[in-house]
N, C-alpha and C. Protein backbone atom coordinates (compact mmCIF):
# COMPACT_ATOMS: atom_id res chain seq x y z
N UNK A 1 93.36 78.99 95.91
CA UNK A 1 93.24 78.18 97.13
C UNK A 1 91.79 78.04 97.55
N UNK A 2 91.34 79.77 97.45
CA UNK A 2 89.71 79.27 97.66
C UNK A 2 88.82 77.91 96.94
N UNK A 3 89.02 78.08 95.51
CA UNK A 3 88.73 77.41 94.66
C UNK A 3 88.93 76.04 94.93
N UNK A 4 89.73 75.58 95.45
CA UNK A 4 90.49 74.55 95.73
C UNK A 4 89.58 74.07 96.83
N UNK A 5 89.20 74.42 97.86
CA UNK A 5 88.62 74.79 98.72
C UNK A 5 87.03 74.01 98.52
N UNK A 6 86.83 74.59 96.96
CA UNK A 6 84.76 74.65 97.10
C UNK A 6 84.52 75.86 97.32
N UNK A 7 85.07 77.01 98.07
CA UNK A 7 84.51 78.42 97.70
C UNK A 7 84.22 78.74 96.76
N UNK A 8 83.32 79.59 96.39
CA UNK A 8 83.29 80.19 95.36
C UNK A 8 82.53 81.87 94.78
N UNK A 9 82.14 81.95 96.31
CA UNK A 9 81.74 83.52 96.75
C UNK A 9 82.59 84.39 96.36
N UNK A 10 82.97 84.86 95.39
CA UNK A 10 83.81 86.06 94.54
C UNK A 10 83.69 86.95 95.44
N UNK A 11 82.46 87.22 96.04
CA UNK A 11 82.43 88.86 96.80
C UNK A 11 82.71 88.89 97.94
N UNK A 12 82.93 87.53 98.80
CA UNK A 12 83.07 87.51 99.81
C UNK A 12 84.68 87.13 100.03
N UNK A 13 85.00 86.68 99.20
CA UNK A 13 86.28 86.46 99.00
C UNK A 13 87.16 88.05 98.53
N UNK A 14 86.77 88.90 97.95
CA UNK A 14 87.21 90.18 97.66
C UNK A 14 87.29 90.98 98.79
N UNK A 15 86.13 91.00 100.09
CA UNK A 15 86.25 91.68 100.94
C UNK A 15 87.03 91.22 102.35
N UNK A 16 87.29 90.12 101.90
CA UNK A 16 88.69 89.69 102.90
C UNK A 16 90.21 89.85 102.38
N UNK A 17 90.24 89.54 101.39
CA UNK A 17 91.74 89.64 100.55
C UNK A 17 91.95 91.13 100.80
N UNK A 18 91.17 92.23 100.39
CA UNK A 18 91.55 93.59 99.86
C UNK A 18 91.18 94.17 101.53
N UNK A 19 92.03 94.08 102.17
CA UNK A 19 91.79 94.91 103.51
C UNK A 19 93.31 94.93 104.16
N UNK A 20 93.14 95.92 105.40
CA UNK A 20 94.71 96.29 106.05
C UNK A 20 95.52 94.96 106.12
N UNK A 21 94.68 93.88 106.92
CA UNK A 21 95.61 92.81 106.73
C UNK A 21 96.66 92.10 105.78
N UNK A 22 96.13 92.26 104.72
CA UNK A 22 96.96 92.04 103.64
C UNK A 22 97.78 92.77 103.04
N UNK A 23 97.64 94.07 103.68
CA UNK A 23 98.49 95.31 102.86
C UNK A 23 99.80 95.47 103.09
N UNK A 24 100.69 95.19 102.68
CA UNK A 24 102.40 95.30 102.51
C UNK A 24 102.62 97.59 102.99
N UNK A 25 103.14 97.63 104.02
CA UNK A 25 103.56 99.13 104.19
C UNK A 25 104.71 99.67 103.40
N UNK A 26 104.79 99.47 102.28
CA UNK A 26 106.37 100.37 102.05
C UNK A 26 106.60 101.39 102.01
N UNK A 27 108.13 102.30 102.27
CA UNK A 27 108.03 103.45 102.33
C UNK A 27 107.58 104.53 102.43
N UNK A 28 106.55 104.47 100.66
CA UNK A 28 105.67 105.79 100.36
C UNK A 28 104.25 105.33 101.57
N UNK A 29 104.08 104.99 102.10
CA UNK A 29 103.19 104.80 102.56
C UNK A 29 103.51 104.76 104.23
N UNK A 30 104.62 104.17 104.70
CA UNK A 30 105.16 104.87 105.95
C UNK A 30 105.58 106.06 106.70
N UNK A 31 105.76 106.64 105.40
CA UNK A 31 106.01 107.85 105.30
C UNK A 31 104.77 109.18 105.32
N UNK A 32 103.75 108.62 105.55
CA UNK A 32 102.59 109.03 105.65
C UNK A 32 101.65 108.78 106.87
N UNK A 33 102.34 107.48 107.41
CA UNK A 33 101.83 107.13 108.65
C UNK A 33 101.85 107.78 110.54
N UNK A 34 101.13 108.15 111.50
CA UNK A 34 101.31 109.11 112.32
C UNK A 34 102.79 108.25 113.07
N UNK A 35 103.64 108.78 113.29
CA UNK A 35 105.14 108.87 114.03
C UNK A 35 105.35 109.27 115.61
N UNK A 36 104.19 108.82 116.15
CA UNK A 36 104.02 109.42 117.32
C UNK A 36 104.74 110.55 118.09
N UNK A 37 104.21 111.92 117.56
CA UNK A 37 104.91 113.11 118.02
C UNK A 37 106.42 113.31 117.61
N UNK A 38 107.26 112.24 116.80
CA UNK A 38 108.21 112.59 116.69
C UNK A 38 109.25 113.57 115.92
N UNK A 39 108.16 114.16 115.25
CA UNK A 39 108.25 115.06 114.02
C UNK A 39 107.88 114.45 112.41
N UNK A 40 107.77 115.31 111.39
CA UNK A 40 107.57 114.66 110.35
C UNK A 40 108.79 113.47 109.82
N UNK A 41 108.69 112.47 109.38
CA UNK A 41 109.61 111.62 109.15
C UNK A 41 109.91 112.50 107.51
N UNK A 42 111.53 111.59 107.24
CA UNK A 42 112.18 112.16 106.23
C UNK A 42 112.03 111.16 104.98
N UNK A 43 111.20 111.30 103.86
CA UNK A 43 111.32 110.46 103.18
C UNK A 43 112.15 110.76 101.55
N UNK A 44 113.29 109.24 101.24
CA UNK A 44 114.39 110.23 100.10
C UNK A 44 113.60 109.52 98.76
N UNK A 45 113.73 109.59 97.89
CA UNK A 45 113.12 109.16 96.62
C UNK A 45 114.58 109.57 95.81
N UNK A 46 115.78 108.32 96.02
CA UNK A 46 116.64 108.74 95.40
C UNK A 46 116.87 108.21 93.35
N UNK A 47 117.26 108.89 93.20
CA UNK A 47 117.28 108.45 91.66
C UNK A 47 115.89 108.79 90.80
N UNK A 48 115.36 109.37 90.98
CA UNK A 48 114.20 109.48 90.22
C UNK A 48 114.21 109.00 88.93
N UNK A 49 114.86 109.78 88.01
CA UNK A 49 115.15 109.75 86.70
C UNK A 49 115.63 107.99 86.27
N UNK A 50 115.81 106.98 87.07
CA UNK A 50 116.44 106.22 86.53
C UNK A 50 115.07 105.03 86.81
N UNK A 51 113.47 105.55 87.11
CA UNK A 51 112.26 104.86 87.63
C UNK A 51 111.84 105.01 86.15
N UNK A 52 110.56 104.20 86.16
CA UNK A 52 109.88 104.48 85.13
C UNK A 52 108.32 105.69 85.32
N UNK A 53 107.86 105.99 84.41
CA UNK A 53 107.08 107.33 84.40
C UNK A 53 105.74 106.74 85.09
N UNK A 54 105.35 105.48 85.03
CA UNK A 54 104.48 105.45 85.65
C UNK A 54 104.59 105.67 87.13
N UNK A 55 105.71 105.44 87.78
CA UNK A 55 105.86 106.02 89.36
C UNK A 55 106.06 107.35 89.51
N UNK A 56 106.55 107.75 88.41
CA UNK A 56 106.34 109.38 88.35
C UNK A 56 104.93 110.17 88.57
N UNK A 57 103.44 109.72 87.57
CA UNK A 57 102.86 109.52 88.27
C UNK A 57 102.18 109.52 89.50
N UNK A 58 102.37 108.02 89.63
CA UNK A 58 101.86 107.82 90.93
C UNK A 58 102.56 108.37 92.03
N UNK A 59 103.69 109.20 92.05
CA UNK A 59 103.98 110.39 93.22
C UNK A 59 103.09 111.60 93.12
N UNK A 60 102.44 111.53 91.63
CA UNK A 60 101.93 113.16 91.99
C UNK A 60 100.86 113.16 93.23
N UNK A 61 99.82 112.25 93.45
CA UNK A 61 99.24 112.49 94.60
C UNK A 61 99.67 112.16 95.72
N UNK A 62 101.05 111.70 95.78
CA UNK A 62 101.80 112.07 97.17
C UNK A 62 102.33 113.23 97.21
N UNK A 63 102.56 113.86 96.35
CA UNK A 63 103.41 114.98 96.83
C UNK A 63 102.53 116.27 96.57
N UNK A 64 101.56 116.28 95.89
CA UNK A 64 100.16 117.43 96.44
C UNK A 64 99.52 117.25 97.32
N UNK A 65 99.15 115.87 97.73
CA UNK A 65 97.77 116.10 99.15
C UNK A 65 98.58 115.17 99.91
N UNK A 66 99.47 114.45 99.60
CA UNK A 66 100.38 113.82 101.17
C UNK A 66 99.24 112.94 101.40
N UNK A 67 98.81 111.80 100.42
CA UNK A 67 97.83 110.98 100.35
C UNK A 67 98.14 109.44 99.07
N UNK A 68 97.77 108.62 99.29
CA UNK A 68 97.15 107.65 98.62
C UNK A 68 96.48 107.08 98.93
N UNK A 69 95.62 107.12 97.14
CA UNK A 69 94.35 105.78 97.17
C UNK A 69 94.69 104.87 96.87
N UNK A 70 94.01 103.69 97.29
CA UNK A 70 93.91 102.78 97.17
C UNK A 70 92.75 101.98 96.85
N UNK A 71 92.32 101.56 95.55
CA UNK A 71 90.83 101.34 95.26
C UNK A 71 90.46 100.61 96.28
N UNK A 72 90.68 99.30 96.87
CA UNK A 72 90.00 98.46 96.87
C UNK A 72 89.52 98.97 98.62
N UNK A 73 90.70 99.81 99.11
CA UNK A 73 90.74 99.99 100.56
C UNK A 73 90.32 101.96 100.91
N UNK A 74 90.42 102.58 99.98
CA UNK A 74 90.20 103.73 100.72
C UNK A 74 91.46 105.03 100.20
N UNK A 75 91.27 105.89 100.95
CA UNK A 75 92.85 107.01 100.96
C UNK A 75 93.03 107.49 102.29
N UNK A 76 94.68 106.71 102.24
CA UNK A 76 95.15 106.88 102.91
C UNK A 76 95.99 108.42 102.94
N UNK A 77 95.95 109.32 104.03
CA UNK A 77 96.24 110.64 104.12
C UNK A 77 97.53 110.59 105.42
N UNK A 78 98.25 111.58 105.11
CA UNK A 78 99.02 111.99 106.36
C UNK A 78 98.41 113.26 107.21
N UNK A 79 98.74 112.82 108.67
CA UNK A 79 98.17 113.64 109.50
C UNK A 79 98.87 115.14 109.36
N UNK A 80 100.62 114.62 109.34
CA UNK A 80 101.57 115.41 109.22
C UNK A 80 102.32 115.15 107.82
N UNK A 81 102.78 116.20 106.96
CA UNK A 81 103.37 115.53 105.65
C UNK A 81 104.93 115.60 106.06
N UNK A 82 105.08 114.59 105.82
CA UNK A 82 106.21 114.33 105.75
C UNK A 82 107.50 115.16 104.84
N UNK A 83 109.08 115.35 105.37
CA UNK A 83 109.89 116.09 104.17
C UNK A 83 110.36 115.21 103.42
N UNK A 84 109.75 115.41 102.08
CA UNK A 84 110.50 114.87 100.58
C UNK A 84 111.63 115.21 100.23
N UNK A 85 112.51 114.41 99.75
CA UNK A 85 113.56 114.95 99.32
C UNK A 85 113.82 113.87 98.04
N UNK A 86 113.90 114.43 96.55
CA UNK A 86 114.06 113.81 95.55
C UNK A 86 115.21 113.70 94.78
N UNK A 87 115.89 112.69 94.35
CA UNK A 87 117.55 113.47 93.37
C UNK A 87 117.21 112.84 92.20
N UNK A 88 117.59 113.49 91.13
CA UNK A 88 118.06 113.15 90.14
C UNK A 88 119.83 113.44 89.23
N UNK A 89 120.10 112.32 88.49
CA UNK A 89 120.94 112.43 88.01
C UNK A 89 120.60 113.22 86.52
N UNK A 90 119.38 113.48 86.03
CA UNK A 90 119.58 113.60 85.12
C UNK A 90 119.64 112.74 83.38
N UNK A 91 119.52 111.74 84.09
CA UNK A 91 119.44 110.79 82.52
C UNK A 91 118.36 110.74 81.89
N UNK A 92 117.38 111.24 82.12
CA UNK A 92 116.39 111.23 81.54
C UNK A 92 115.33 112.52 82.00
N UNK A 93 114.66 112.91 81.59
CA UNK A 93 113.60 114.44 81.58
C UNK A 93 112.97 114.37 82.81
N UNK A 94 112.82 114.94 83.99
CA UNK A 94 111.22 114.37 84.85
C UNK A 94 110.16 115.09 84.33
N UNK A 95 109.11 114.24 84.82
CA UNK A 95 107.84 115.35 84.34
C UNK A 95 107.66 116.58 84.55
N UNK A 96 107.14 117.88 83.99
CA UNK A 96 107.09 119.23 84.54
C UNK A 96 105.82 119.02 85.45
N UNK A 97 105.17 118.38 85.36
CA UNK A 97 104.01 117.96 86.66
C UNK A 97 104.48 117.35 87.89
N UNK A 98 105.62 117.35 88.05
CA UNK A 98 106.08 116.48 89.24
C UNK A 98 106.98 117.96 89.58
N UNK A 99 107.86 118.15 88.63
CA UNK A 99 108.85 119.17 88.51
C UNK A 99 107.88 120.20 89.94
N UNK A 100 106.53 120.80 89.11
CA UNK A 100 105.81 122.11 89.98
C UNK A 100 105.67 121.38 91.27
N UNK A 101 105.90 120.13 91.56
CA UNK A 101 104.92 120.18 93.19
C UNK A 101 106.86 120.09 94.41
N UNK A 102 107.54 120.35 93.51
CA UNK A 102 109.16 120.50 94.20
C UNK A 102 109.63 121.90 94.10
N UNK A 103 110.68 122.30 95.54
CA UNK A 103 111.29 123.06 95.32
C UNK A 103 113.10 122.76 94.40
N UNK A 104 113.42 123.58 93.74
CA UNK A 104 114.46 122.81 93.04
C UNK A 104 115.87 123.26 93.64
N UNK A 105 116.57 122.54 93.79
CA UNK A 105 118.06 122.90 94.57
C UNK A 105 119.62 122.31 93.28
N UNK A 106 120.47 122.83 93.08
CA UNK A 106 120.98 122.25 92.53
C UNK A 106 122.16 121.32 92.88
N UNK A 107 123.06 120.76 93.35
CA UNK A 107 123.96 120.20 93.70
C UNK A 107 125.11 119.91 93.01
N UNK A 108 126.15 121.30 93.20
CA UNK A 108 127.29 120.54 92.03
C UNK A 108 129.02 120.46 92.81
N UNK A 109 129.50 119.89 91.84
CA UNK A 109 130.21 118.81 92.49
C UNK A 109 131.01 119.85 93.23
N UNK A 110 131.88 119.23 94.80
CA UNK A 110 132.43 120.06 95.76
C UNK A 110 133.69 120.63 95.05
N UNK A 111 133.90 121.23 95.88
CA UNK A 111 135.33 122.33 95.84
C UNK A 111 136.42 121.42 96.04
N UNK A 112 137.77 121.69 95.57
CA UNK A 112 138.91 121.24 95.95
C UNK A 112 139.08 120.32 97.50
N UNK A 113 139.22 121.80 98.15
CA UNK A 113 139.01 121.78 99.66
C UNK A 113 138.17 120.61 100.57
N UNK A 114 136.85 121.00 99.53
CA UNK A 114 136.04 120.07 100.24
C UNK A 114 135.91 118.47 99.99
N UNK A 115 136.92 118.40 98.63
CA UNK A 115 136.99 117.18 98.16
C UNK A 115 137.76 116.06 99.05
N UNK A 116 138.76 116.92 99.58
CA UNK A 116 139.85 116.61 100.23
C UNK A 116 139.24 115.97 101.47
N UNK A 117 138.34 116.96 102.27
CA UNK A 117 137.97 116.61 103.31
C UNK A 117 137.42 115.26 103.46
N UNK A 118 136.47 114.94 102.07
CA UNK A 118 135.77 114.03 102.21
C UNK A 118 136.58 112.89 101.73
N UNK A 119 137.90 112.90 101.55
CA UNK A 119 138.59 111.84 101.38
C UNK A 119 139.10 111.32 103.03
N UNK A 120 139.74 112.84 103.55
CA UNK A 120 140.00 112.49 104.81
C UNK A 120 138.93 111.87 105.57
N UNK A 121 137.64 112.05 105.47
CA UNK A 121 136.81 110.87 106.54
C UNK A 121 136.41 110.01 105.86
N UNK A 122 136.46 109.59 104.76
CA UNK A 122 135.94 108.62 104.42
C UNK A 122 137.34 107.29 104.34
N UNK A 123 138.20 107.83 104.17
CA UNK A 123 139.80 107.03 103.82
C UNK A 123 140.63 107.37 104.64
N UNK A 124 140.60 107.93 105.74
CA UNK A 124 141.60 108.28 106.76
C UNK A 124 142.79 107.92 106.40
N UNK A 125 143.13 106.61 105.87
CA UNK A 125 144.75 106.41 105.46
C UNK A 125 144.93 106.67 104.21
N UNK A 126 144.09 107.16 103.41
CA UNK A 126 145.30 107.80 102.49
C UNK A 126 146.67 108.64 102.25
N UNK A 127 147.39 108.58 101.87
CA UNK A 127 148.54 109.67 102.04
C UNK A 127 148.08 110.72 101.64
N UNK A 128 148.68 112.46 102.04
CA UNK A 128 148.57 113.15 101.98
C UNK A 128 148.71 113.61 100.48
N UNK A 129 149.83 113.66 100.27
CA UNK A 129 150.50 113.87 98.67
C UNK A 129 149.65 112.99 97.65
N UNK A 130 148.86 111.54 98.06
CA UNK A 130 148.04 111.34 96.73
C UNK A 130 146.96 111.80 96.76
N UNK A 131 146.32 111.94 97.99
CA UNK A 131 145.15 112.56 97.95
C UNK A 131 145.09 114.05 97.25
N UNK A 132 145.63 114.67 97.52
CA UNK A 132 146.04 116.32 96.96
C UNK A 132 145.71 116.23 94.91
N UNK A 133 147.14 114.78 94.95
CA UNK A 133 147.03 114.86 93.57
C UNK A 133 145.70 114.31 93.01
N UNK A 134 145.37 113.72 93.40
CA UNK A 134 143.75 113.03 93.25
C UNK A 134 142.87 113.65 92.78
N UNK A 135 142.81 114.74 94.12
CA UNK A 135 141.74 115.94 94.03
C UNK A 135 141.95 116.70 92.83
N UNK A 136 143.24 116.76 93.02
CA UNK A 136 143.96 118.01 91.74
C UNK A 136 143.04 117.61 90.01
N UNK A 137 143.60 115.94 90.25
CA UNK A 137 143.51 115.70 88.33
C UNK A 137 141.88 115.60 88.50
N UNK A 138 141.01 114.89 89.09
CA UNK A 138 139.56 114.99 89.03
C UNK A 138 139.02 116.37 89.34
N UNK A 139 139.64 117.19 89.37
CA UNK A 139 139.19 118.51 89.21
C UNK A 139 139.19 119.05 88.32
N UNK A 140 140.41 119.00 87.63
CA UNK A 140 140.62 119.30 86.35
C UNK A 140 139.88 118.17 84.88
N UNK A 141 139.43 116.83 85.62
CA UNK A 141 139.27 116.50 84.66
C UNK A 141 137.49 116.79 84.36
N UNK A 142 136.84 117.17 85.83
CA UNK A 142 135.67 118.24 85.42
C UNK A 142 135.38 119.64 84.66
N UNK A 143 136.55 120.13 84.28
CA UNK A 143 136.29 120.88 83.23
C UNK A 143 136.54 120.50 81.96
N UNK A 144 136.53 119.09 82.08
CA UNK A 144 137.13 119.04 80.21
C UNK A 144 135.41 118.55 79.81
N UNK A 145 135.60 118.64 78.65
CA UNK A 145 133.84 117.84 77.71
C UNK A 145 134.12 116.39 77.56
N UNK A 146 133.40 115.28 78.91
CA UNK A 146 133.82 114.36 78.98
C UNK A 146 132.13 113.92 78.45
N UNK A 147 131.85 112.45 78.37
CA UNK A 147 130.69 112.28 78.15
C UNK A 147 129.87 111.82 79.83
N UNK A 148 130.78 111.40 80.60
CA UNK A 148 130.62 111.13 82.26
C UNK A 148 131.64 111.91 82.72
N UNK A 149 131.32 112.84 83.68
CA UNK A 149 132.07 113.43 84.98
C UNK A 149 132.15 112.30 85.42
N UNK A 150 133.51 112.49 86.56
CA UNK A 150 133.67 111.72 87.73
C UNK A 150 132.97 112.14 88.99
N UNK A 151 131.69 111.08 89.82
CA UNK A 151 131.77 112.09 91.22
C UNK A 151 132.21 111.90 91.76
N UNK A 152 132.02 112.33 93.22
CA UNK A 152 132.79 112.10 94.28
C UNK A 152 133.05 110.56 95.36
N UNK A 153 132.01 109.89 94.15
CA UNK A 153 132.00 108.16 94.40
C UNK A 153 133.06 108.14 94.11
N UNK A 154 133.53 107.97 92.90
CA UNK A 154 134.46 107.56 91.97
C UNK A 154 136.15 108.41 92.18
N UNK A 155 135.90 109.27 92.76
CA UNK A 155 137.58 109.94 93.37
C UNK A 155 137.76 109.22 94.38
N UNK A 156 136.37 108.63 95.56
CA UNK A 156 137.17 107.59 96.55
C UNK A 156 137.14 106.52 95.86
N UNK A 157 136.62 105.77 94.59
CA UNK A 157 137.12 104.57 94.25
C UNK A 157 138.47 104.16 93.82
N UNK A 158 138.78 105.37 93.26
CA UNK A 158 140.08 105.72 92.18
C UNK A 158 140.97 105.49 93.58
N UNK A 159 140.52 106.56 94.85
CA UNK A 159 141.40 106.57 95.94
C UNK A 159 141.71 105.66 96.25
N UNK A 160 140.66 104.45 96.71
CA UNK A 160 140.94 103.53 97.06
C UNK A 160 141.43 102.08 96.55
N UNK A 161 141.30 102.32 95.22
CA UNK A 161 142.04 101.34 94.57
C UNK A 161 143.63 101.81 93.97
N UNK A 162 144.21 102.75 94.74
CA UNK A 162 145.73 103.56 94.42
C UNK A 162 146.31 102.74 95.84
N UNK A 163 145.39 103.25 96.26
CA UNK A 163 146.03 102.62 97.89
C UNK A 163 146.12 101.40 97.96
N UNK A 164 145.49 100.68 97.59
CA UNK A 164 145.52 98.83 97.52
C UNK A 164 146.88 98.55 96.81
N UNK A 165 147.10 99.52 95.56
CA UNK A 165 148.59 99.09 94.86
C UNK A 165 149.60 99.91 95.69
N UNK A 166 149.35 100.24 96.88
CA UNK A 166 150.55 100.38 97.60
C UNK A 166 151.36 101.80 96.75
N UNK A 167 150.04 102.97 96.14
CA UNK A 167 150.33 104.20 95.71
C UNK A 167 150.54 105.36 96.64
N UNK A 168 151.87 105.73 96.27
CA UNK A 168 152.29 107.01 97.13
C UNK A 168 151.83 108.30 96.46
N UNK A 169 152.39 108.39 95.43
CA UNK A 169 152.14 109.43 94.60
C UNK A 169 151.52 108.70 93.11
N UNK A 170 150.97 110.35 92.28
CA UNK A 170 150.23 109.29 90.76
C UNK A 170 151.78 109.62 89.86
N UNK A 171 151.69 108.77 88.78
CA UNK A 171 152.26 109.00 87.71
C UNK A 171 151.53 108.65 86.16
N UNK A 172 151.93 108.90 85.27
CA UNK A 172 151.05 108.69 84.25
C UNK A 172 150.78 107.12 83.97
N UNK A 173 151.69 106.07 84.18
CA UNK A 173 151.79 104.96 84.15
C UNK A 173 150.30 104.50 85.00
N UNK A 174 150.41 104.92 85.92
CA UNK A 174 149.57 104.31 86.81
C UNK A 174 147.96 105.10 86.55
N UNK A 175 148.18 106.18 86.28
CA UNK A 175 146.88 106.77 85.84
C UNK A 175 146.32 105.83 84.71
N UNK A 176 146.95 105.85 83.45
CA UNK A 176 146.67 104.83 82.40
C UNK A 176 145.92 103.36 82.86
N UNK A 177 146.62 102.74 83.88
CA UNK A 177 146.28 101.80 84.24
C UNK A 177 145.37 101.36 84.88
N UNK A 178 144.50 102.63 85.65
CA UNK A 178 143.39 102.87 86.93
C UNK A 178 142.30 103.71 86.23
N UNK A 179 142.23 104.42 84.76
CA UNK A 179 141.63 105.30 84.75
C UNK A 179 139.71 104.81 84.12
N UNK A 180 139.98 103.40 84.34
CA UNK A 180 138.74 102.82 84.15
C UNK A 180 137.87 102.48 85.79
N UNK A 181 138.50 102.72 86.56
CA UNK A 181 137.93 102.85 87.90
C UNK A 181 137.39 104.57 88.21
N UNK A 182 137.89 105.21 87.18
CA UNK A 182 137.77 106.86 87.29
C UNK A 182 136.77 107.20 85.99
N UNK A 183 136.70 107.00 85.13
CA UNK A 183 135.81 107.18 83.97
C UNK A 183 135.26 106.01 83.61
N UNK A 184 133.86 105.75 83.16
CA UNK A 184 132.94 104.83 82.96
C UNK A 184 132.63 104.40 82.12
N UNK A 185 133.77 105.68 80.56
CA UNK A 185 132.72 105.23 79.01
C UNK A 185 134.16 104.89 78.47
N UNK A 186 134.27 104.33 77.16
CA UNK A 186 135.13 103.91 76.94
C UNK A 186 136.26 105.69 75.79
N UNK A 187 134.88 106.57 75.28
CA UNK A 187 135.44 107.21 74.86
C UNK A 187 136.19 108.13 75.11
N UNK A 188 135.32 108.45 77.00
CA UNK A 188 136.29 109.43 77.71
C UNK A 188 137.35 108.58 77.90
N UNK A 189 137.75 107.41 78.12
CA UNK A 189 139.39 106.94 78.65
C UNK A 189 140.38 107.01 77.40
N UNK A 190 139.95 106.90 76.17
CA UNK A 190 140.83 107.44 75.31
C UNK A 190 140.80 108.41 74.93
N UNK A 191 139.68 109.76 75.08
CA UNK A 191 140.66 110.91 75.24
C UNK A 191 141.60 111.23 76.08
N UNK A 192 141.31 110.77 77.34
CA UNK A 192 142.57 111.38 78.44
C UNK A 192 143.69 109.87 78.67
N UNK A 193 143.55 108.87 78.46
CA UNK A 193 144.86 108.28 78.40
C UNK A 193 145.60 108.52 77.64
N UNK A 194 146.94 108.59 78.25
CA UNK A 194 148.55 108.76 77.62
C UNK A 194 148.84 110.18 77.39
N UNK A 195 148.48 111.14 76.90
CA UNK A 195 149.58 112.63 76.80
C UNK A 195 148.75 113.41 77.26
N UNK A 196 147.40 113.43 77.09
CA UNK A 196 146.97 114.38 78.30
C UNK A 196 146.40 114.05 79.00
N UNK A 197 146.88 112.69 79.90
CA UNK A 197 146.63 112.18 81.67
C UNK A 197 147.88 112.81 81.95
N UNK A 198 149.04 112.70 81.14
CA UNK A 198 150.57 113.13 81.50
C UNK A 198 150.49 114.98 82.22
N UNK A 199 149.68 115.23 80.71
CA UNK A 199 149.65 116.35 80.84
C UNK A 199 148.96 117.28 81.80
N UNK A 200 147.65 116.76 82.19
CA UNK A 200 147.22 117.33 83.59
C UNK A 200 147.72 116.65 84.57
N UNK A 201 148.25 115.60 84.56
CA UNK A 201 149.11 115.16 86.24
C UNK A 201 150.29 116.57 86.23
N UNK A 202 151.28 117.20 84.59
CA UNK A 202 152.29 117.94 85.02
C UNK A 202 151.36 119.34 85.59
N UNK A 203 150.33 119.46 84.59
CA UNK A 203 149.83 120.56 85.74
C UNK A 203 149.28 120.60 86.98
N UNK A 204 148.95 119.65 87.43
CA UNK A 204 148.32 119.33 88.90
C UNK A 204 149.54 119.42 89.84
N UNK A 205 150.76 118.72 89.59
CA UNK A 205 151.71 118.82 90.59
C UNK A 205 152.61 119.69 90.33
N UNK A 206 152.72 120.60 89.37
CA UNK A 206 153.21 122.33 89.00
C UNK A 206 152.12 122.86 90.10
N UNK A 207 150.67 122.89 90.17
CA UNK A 207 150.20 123.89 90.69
C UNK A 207 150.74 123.62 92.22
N UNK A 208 150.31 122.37 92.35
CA UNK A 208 150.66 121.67 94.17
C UNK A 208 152.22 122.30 94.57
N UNK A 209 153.02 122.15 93.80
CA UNK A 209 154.68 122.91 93.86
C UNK A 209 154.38 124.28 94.26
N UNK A 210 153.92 125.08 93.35
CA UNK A 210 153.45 126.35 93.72
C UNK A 210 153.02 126.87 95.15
N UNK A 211 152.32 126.09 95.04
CA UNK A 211 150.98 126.38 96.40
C UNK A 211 152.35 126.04 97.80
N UNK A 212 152.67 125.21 97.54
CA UNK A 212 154.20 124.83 98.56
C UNK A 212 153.56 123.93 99.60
């Protein structure tokens, strides 16, 4: 546009373009900005593993000095650092240079109990009796050597697409028929469709009998 223009001062044109005005704030960089007394803000960096390594990277000097540079403008620093919180799934390695500047927590998948719960607020109308069985077979189907677990996305998807067909209870029929809303690869659905979906639904609602 300059050009267009008849400008043609390169340097004078550099020291207007490359300044605050033009600078886009996202996240990593809001997240660094003063919050007027309100405490450190919370910033999530979800999915890591599924970014590419050059943003891997370019977090390490956010997450040692709670800073970025910026050539053309300076470094920008936090007054207060902000709490990081990073997830990964796992699909790929993170750096062990990123790895040291985190504390590591692990997160694995909830309890029965707690599975339940989180059906009850998230699906309030589910029935009682499918939800139970729900919980039951995706519990069990976390201990088998699948190539994808199910998480706890995917037990309310399963949930909620039982309930749309107007499901009271599971049966194997209907497991067969849904279990691509529950597993993601094609090899886990033919190990567990047909005799042993049968077969952990009879143990899931043997144990539920039990329990009374």
């Amino acid at each position: 546009m300059a050009e267009a223009e008849g400008t043609t001062d390169r340097e004078a044109l550099a020291q207007d373009i490359f300044t605050e005005r033009f600078l886009i704030h996202r996240p990593l960089m809001q997240a660094l900005e003063p919050h007027g007394g309100a405490g450190p803000p919370v910033l999530l960096i979800d999915e890591l593993d599924r970014t590419d390594e050059p943003f891997e990277a370019y977090l390490l000097e956010v997450l040692a000095d709670f800073q970025i540079t910026i050539p053309e403008i300076g470094t920008i620093k936090a007054d207060a650092p902000p709490i990081v919180i990073i997830t990964s799934n796992r699909t790929r390695e993170i750096h062990d240079a990123l790895k040291r500047r985190c504390f590591y927590h692990w997160v694995d998948y909830p309890s029965a109990e707690r599975e339940m719960q989180i059906i009850k607020v998230r699906l309030p109308g589910a029935p009682e009796r499918l939800s139970q069985q729900i919980v039951g077979f995706v519990q069990k189907l976390r201990a088998l050597d699948l190539f994808k677990l199910p998480g706890v996305a995917e037990t309310l998807d399963w949930t909620q697409a039982l309930m749309t067909l107007d499901r009271l209870e599971l049966d194997p029929q209907t497991i067969n028929d849904t279990l691509g809303t529950l597993l993601k690869y094609q090899d886990d659905i033919a190990k567990i469709q047909g005799s042993e979906a049968a077969k952990l639904l009879a143990d899931v609602k043997r144990e539920l009998a039990s329990a009374g």
